[in-house]
PDB file of N, CA and C in Angstrom:
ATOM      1  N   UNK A   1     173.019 196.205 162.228  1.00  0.00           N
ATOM      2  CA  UNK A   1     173.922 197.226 162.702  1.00  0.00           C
ATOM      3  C   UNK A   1     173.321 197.945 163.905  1.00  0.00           C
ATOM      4  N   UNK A   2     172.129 198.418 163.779  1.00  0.00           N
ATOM      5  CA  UNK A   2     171.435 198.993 165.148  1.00  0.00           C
ATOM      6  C   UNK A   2     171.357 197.899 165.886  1.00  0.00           C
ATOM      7  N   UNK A   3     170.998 196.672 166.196  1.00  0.00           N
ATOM      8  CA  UNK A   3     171.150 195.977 167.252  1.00  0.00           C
ATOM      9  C   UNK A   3     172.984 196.047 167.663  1.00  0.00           C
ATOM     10  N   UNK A   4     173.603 196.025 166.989  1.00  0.00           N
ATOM     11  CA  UNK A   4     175.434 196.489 167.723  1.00  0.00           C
ATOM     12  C   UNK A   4     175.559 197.569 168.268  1.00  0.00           C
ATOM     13  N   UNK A   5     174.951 198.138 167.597  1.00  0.00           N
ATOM     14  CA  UNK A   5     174.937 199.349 168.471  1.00  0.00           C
ATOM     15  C   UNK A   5     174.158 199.454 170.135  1.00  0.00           C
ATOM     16  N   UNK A   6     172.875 199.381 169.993  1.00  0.00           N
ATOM     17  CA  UNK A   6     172.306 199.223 170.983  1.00  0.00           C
ATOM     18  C   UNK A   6     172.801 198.357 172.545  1.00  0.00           C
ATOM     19  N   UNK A   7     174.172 197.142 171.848  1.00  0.00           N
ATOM     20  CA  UNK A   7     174.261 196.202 172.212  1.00  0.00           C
ATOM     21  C   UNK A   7     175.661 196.909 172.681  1.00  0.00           C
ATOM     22  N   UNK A   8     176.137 198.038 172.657  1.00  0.00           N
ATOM     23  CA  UNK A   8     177.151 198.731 172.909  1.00  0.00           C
ATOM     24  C   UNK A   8     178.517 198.881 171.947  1.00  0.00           C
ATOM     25  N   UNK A   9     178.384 197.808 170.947  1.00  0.00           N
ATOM     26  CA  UNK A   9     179.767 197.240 170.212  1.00  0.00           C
ATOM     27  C   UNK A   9     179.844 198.552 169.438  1.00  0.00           C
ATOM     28  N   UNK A  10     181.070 199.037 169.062  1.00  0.00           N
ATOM     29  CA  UNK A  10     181.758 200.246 168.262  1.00  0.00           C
ATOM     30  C   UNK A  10     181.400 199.731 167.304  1.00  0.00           C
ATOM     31  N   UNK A  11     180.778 200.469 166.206  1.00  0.00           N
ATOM     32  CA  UNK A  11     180.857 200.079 165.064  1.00  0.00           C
ATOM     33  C   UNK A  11     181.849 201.176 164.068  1.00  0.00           C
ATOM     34  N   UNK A  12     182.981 200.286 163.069  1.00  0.00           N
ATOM     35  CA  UNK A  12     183.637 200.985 162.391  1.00  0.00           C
ATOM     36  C   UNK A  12     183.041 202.110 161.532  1.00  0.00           C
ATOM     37  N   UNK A  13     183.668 203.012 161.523  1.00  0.00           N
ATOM     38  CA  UNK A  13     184.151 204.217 160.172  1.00  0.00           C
ATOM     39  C   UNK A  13     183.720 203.591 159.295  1.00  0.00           C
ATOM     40  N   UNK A  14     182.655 204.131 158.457  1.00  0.00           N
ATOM     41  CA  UNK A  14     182.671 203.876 156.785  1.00  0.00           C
ATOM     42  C   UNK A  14     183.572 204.006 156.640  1.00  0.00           C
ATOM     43  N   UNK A  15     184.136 203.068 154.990  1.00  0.00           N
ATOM     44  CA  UNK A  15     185.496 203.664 154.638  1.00  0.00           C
ATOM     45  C   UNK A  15     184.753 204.551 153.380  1.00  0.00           C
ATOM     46  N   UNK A  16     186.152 205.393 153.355  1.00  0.00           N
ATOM     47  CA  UNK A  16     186.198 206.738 152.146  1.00  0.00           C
ATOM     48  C   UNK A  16     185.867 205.889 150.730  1.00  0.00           C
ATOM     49  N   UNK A  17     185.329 205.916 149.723  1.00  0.00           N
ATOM     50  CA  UNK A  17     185.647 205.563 148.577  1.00  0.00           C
ATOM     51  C   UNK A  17     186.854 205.326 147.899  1.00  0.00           C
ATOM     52  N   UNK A  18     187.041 204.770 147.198  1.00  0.00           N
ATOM     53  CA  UNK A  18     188.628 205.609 146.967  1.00  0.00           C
ATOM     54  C   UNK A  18     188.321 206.343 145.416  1.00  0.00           C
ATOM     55  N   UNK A  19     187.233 205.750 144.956  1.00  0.00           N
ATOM     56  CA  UNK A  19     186.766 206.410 143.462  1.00  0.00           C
ATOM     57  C   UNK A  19     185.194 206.395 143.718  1.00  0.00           C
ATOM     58  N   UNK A  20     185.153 207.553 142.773  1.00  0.00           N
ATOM     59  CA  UNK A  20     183.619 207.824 143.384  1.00  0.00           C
ATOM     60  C   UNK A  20     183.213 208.056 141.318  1.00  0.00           C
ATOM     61  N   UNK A  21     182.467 207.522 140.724  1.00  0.00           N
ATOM     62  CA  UNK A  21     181.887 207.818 139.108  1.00  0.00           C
ATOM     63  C   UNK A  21     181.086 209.306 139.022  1.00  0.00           C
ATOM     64  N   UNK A  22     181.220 210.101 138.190  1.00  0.00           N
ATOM     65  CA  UNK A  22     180.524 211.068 138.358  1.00  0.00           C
ATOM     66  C   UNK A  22     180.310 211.392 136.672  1.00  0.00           C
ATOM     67  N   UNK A  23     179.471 212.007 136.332  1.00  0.00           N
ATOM     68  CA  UNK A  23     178.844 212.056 135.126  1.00  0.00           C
ATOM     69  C   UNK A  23     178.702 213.666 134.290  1.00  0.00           C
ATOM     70  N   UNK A  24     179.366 214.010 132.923  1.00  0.00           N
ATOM     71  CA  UNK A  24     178.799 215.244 132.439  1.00  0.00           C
ATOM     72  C   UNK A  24     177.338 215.460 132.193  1.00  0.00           C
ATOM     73  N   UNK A  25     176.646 214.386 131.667  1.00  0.00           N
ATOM     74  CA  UNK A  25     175.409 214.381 131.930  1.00  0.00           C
ATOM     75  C   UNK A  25     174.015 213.973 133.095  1.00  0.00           C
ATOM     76  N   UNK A  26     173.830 214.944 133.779  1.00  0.00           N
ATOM     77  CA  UNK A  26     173.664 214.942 135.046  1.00  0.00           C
ATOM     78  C   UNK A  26     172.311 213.579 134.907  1.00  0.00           C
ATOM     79  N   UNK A  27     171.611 213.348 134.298  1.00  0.00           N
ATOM     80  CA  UNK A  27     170.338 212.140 133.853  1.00  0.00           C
ATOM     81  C   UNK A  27     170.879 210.879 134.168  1.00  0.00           C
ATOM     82  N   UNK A  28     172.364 210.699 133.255  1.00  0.00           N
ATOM     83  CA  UNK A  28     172.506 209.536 133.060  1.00  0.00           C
ATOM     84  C   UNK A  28     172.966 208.396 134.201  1.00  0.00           C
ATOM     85  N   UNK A  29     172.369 208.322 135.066  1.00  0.00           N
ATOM     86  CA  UNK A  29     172.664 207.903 136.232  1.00  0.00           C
ATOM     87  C   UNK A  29     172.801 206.261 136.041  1.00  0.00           C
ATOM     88  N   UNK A  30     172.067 205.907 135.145  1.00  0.00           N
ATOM     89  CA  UNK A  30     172.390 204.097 135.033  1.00  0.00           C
ATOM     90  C   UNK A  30     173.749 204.150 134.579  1.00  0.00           C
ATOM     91  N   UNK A  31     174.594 204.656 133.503  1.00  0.00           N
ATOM     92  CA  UNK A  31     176.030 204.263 133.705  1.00  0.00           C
ATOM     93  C   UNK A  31     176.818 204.845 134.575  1.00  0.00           C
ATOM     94  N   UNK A  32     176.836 205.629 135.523  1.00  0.00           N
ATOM     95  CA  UNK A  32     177.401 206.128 136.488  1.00  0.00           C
ATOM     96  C   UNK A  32     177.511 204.564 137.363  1.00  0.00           C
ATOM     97  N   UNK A  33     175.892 204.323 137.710  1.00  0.00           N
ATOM     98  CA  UNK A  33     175.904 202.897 138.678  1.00  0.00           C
ATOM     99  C   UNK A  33     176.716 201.922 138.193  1.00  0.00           C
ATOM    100  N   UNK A  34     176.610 201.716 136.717  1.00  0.00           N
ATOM    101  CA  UNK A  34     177.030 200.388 135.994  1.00  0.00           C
ATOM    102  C   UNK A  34     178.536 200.202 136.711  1.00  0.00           C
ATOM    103  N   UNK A  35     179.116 201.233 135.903  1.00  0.00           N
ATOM    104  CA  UNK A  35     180.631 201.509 136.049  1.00  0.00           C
ATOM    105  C   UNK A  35     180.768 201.396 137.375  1.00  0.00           C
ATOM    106  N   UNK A  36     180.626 201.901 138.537  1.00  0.00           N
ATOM    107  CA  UNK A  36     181.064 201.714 139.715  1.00  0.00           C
ATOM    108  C   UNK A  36     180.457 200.156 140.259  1.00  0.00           C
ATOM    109  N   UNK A  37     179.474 199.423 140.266  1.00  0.00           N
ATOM    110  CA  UNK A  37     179.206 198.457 140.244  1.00  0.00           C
ATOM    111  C   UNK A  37     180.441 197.715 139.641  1.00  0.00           C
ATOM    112  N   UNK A  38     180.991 197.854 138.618  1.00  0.00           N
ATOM    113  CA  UNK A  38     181.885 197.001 137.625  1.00  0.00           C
ATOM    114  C   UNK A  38     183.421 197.231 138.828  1.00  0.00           C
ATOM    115  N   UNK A  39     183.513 198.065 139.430  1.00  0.00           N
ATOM    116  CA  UNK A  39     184.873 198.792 140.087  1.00  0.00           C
ATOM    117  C   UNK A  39     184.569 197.889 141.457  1.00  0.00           C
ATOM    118  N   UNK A  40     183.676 197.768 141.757  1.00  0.00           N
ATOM    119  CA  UNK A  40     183.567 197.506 143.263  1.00  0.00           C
ATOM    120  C   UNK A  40     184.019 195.812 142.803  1.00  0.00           C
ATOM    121  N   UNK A  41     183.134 195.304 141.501  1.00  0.00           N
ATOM    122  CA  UNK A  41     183.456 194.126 141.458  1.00  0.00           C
ATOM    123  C   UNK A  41     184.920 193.684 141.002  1.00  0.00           C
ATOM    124  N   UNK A  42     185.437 194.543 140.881  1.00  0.00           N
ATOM    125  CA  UNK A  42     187.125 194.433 140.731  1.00  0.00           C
ATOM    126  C   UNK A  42     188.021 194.570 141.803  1.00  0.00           C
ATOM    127  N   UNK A  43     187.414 194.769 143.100  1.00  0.00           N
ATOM    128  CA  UNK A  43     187.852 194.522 144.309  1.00  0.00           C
ATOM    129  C   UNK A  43     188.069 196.184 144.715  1.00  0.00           C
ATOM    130  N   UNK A  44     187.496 197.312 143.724  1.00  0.00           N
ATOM    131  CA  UNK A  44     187.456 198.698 144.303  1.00  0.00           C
ATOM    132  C   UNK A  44     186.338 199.120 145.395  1.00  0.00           C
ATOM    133  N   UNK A  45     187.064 199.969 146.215  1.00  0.00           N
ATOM    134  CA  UNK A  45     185.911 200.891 146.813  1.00  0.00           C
ATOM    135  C   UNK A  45     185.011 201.722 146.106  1.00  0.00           C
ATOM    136  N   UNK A  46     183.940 201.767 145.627  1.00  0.00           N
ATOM    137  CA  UNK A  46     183.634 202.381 144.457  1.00  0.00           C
ATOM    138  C   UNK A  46     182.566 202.902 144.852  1.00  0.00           C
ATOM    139  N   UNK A  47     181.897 204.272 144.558  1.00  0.00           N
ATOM    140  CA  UNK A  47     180.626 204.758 144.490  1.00  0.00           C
ATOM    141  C   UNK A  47     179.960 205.631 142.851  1.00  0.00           C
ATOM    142  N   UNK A  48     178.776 205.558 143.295  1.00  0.00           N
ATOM    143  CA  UNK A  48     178.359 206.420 141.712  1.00  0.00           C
ATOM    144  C   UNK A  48     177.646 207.660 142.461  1.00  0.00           C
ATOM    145  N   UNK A  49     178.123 208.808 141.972  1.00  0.00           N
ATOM    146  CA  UNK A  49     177.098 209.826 142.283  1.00  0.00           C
ATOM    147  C   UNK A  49     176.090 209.864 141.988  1.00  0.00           C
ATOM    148  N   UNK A  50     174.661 209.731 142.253  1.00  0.00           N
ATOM    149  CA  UNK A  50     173.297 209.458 141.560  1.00  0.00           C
ATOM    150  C   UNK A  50     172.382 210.753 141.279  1.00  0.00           C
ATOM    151  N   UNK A  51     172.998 211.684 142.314  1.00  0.00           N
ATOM    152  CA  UNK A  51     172.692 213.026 142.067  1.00  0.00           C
ATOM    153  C   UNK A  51     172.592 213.733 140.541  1.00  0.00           C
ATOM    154  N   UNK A  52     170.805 213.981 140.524  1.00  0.00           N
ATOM    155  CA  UNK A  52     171.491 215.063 139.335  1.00  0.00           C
ATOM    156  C   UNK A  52     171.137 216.178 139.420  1.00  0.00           C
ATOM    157  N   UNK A  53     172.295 216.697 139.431  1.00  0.00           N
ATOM    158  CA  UNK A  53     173.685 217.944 139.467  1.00  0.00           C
ATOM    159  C   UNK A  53     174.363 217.974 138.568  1.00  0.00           C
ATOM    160  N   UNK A  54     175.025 219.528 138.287  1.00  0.00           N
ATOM    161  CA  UNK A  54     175.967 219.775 137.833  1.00  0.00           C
ATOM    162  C   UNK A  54     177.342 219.031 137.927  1.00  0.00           C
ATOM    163  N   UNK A  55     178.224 218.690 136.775  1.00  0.00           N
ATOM    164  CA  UNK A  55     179.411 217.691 136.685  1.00  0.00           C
ATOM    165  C   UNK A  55     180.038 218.050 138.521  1.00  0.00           C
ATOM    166  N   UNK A  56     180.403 219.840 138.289  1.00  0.00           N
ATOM    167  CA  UNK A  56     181.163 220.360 139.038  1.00  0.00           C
ATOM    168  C   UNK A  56     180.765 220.181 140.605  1.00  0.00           C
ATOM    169  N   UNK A  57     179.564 220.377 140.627  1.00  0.00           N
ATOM    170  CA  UNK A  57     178.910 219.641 142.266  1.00  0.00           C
ATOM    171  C   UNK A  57     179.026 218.382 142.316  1.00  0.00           C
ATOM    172  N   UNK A  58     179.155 217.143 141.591  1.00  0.00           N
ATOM    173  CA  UNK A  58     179.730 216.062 141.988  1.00  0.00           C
ATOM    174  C   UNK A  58     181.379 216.080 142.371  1.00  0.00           C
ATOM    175  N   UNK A  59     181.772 216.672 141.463  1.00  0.00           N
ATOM    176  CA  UNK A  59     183.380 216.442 141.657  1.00  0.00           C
ATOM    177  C   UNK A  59     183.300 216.727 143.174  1.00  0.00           C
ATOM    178  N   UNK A  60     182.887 218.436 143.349  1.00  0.00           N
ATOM    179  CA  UNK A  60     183.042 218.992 145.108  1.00  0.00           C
ATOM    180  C   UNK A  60     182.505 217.736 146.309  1.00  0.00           C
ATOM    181  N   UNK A  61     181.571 216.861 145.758  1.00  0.00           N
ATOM    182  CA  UNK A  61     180.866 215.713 146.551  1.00  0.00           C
ATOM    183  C   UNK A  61     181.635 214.164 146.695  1.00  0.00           C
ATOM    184  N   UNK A  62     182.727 214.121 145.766  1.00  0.00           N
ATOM    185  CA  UNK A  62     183.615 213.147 145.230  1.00  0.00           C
ATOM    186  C   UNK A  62     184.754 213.337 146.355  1.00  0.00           C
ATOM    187  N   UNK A  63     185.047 215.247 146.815  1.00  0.00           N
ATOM    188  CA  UNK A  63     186.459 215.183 147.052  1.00  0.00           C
ATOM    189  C   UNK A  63     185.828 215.481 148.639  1.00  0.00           C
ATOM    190  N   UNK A  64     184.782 215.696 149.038  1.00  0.00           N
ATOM    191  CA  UNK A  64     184.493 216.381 150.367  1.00  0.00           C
ATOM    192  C   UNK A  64     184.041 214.123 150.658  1.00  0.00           C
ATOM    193  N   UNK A  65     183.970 213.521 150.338  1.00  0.00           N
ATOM    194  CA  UNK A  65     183.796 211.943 150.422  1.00  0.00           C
ATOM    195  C   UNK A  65     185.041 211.522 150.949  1.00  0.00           C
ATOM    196  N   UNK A  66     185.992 212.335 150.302  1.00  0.00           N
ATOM    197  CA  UNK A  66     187.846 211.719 150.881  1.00  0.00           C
ATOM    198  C   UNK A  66     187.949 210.966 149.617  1.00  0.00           C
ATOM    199  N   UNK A  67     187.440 210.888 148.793  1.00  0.00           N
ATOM    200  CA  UNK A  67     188.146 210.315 147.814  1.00  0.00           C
ATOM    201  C   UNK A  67     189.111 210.497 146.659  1.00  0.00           C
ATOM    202  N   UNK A  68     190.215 209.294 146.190  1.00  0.00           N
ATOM    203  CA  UNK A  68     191.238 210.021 145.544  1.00  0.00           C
ATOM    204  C   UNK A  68     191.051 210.305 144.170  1.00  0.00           C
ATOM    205  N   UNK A  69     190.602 209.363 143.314  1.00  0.00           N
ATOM    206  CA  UNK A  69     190.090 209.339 142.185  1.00  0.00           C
ATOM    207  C   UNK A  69     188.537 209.268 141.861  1.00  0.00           C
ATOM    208  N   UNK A  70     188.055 210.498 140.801  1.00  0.00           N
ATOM    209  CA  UNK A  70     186.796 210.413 140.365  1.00  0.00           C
ATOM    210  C   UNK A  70     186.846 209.841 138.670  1.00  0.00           C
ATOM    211  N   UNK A  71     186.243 209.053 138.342  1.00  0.00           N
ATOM    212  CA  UNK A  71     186.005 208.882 136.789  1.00  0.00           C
ATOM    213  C   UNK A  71     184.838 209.803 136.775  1.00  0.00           C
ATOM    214  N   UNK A  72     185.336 210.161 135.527  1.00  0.00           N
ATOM    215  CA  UNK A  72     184.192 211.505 134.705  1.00  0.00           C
ATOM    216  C   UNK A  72     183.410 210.622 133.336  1.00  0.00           C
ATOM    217  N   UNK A  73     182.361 210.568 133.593  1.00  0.00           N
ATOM    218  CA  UNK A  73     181.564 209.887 132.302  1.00  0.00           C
ATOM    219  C   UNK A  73     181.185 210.915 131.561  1.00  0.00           C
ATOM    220  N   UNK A  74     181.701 210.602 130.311  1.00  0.00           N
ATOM    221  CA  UNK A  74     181.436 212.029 128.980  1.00  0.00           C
ATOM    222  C   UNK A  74     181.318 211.652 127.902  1.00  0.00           C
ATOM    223  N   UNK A  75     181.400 212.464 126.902  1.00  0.00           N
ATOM    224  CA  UNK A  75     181.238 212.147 125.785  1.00  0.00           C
ATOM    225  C   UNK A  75     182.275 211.287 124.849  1.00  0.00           C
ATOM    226  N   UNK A  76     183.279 210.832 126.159  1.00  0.00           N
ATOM    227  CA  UNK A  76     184.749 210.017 125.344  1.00  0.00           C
ATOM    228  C   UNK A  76     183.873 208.805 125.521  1.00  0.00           C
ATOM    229  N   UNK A  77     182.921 208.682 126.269  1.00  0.00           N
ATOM    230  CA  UNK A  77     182.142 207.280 126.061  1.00  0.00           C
ATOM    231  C   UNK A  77     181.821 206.487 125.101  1.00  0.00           C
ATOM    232  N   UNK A  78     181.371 207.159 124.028  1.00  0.00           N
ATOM    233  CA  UNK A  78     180.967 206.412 122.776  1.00  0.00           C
ATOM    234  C   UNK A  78     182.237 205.888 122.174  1.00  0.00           C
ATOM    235  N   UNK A  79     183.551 206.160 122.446  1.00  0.00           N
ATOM    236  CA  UNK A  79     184.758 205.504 122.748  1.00  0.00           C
ATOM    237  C   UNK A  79     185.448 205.056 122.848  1.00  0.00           C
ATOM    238  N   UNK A  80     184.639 204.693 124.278  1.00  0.00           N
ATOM    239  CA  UNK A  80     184.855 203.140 125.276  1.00  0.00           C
ATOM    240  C   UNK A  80     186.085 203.785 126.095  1.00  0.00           C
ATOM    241  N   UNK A  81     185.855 205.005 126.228  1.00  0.00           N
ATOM    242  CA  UNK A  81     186.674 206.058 126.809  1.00  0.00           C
ATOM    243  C   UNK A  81     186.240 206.901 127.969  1.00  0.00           C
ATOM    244  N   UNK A  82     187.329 206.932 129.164  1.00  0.00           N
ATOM    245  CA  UNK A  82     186.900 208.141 130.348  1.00  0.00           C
ATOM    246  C   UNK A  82     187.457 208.433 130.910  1.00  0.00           C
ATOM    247  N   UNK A  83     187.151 209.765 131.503  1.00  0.00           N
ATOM    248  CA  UNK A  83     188.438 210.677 131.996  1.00  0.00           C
ATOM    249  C   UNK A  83     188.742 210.001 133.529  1.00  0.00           C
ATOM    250  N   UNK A  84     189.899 209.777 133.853  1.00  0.00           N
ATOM    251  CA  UNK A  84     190.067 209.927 135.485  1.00  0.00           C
ATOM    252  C   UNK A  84     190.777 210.894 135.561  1.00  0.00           C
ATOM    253  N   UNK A  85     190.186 211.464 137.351  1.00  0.00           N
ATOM    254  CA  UNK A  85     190.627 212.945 137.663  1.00  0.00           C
ATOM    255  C   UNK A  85     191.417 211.797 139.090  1.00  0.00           C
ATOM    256  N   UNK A  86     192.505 212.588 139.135  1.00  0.00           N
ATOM    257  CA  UNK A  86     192.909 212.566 140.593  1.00  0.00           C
ATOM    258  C   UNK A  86     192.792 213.753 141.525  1.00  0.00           C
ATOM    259  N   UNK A  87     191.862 213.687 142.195  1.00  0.00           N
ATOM    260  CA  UNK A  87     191.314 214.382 142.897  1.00  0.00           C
ATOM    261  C   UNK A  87     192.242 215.659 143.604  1.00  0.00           C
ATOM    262  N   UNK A  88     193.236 215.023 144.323  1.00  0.00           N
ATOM    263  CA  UNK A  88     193.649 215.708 145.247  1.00  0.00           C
ATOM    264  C   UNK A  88     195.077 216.674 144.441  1.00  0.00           C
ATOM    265  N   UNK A  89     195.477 216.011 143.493  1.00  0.00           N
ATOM    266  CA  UNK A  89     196.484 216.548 142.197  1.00  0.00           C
ATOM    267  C   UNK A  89     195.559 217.610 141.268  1.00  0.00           C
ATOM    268  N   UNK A  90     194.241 217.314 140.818  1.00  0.00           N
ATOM    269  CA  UNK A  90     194.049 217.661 140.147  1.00  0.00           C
ATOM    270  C   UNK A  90     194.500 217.901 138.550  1.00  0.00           C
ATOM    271  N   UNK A  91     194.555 216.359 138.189  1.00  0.00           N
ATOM    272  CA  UNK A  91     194.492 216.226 136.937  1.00  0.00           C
ATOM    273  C   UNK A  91     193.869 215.139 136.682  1.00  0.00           C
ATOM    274  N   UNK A  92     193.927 214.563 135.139  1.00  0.00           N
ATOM    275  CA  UNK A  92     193.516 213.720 134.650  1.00  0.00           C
ATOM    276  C   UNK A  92     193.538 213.348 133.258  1.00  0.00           C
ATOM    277  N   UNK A  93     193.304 212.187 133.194  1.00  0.00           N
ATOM    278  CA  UNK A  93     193.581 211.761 131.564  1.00  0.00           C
ATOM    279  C   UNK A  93     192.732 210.622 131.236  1.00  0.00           C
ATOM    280  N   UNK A  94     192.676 210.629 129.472  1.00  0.00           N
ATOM    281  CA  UNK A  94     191.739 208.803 129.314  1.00  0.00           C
ATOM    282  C   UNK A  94     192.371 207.939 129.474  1.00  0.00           C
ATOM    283  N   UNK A  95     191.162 207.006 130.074  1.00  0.00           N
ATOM    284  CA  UNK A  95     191.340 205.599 130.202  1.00  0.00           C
ATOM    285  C   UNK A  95     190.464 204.970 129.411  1.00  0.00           C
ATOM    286  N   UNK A  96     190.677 204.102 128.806  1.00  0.00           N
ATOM    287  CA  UNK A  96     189.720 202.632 127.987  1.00  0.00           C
ATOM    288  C   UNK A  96     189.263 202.349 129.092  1.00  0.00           C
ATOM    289  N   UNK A  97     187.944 202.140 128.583  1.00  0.00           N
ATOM    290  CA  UNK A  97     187.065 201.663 129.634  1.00  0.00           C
ATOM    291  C   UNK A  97     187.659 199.502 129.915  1.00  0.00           C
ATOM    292  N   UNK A  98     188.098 198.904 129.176  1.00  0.00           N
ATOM    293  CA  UNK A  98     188.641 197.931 129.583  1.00  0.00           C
ATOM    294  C   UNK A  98     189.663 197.926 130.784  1.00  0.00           C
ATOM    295  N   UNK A  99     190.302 198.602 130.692  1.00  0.00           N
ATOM    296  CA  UNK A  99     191.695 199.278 131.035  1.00  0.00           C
ATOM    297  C   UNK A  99     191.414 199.918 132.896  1.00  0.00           C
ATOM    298  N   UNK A 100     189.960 200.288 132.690  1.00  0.00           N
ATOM    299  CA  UNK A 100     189.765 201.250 133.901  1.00  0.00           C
ATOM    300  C   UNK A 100     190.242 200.766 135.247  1.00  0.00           C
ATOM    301  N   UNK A 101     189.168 199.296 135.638  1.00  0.00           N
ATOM    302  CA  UNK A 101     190.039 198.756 136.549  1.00  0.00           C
ATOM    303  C   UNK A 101     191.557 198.538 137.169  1.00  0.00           C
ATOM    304  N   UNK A 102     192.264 197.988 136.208  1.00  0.00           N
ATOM    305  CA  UNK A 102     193.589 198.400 136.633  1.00  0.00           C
ATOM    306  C   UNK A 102     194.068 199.187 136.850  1.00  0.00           C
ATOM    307  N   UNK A 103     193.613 200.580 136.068  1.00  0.00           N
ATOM    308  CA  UNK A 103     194.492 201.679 136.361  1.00  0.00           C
ATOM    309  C   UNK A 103     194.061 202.130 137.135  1.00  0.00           C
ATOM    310  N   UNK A 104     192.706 202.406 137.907  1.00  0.00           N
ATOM    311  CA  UNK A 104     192.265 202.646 139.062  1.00  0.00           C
ATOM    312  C   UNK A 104     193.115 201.941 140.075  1.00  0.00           C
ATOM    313  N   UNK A 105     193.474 200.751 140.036  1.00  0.00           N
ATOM    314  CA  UNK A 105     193.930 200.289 141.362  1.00  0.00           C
ATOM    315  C   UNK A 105     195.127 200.398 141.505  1.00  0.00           C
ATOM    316  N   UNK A 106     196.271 200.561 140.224  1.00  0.00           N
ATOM    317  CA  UNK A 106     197.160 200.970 140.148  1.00  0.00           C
ATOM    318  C   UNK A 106     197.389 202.374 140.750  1.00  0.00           C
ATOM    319  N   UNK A 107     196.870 203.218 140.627  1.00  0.00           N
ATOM    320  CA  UNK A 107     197.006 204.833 140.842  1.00  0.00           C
ATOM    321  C   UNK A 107     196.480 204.685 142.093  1.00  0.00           C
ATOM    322  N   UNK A 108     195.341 204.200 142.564  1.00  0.00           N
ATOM    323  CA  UNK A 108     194.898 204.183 144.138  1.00  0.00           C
ATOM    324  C   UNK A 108     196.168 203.324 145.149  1.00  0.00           C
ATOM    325  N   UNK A 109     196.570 202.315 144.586  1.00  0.00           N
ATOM    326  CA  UNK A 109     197.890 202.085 145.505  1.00  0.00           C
ATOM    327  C   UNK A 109     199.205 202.856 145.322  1.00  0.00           C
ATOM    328  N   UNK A 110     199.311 203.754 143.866  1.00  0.00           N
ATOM    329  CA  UNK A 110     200.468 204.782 144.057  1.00  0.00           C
ATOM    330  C   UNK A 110     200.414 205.722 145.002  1.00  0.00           C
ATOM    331  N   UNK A 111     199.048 206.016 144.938  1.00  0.00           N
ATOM    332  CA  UNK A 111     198.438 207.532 146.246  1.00  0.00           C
ATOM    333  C   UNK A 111     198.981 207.326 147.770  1.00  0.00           C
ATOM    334  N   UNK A 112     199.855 208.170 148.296  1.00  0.00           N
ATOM    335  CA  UNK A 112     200.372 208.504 149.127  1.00  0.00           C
ATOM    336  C   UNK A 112     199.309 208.790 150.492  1.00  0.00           C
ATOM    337  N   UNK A 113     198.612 207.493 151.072  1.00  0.00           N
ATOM    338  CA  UNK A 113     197.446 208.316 152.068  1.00  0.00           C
ATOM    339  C   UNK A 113     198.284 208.802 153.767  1.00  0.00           C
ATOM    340  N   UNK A 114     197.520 209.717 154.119  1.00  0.00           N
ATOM    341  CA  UNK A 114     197.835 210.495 155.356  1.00  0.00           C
ATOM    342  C   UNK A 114     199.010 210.909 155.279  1.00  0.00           C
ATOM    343  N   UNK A 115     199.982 210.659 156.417  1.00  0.00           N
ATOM    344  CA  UNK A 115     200.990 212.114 156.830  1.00  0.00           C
ATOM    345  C   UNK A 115     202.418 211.880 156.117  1.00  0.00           C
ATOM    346  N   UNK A 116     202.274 210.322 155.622  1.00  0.00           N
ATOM    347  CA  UNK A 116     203.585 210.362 154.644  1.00  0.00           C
ATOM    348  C   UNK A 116     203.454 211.456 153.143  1.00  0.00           C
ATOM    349  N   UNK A 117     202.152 211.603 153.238  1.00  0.00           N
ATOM    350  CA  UNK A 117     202.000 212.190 151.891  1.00  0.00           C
ATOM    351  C   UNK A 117     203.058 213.700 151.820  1.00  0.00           C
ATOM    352  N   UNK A 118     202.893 214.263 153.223  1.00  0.00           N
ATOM    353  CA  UNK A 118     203.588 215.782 152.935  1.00  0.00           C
ATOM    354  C   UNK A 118     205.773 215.409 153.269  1.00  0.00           C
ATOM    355  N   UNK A 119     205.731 214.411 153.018  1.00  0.00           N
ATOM    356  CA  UNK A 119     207.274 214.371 153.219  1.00  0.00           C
ATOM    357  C   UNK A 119     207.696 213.750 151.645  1.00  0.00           C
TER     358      UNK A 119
END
């Protein structure tokens, strides 16, 4: 990438996430990775917050990312259960962790991005 650069070529915009994993227990950072690892391999944009922080400073790090959906890893885990938040609505509900993928990509292609959103 630094040789394109150097070499003058534009290099694109990261893209936004579109789900970013974030965790009630700020330690548990290997299933934060797992799970988003598992999302990316489902053809999601996916990140894990690795930070440990408070739940609530990830979420603020989830939505200042541009992203639409955060999964919340909690105690619905033992489960096989987790919350998705839609970020920009501000809500959320469980998902089966089987289940997650789809409904992630389902709800990320319902999401209304840029200026059609306010009509």
């Amino acid at each position: 990438m630094l040789a394109l650069a150097d070499a003058g070529v534009a290099l694109p915009a990261p893209a936004h996430p579109a789900v970013v994993v974030v965790g009630a227990d700020p330690a548990d950072t290997a299933t934060r990775l797992r799970i988003a690892t598992e999302l990316r391999a489902a053809g999601l944009v996916a990140r894990a917050d690795l930070a440990t922080r408070k739940l609530g400073r990830q979420l603020e790090g989830a939505a200042r990312d541009g992203a639409h959906l955060a999964v919340i890893v909690g105690d619905e885990l033992d489960l096989g259960q987790v919350q998705v938040r839609d970020l920009p609505a501000g809500t959320q509900r469980l998902v089966n962790l089987p289940d997650l993928a789809r409904e992630l990509t389902r709800a990320h292609a319902g999401h209304r991005h840029g200026t059609d959103a306010a009509r």
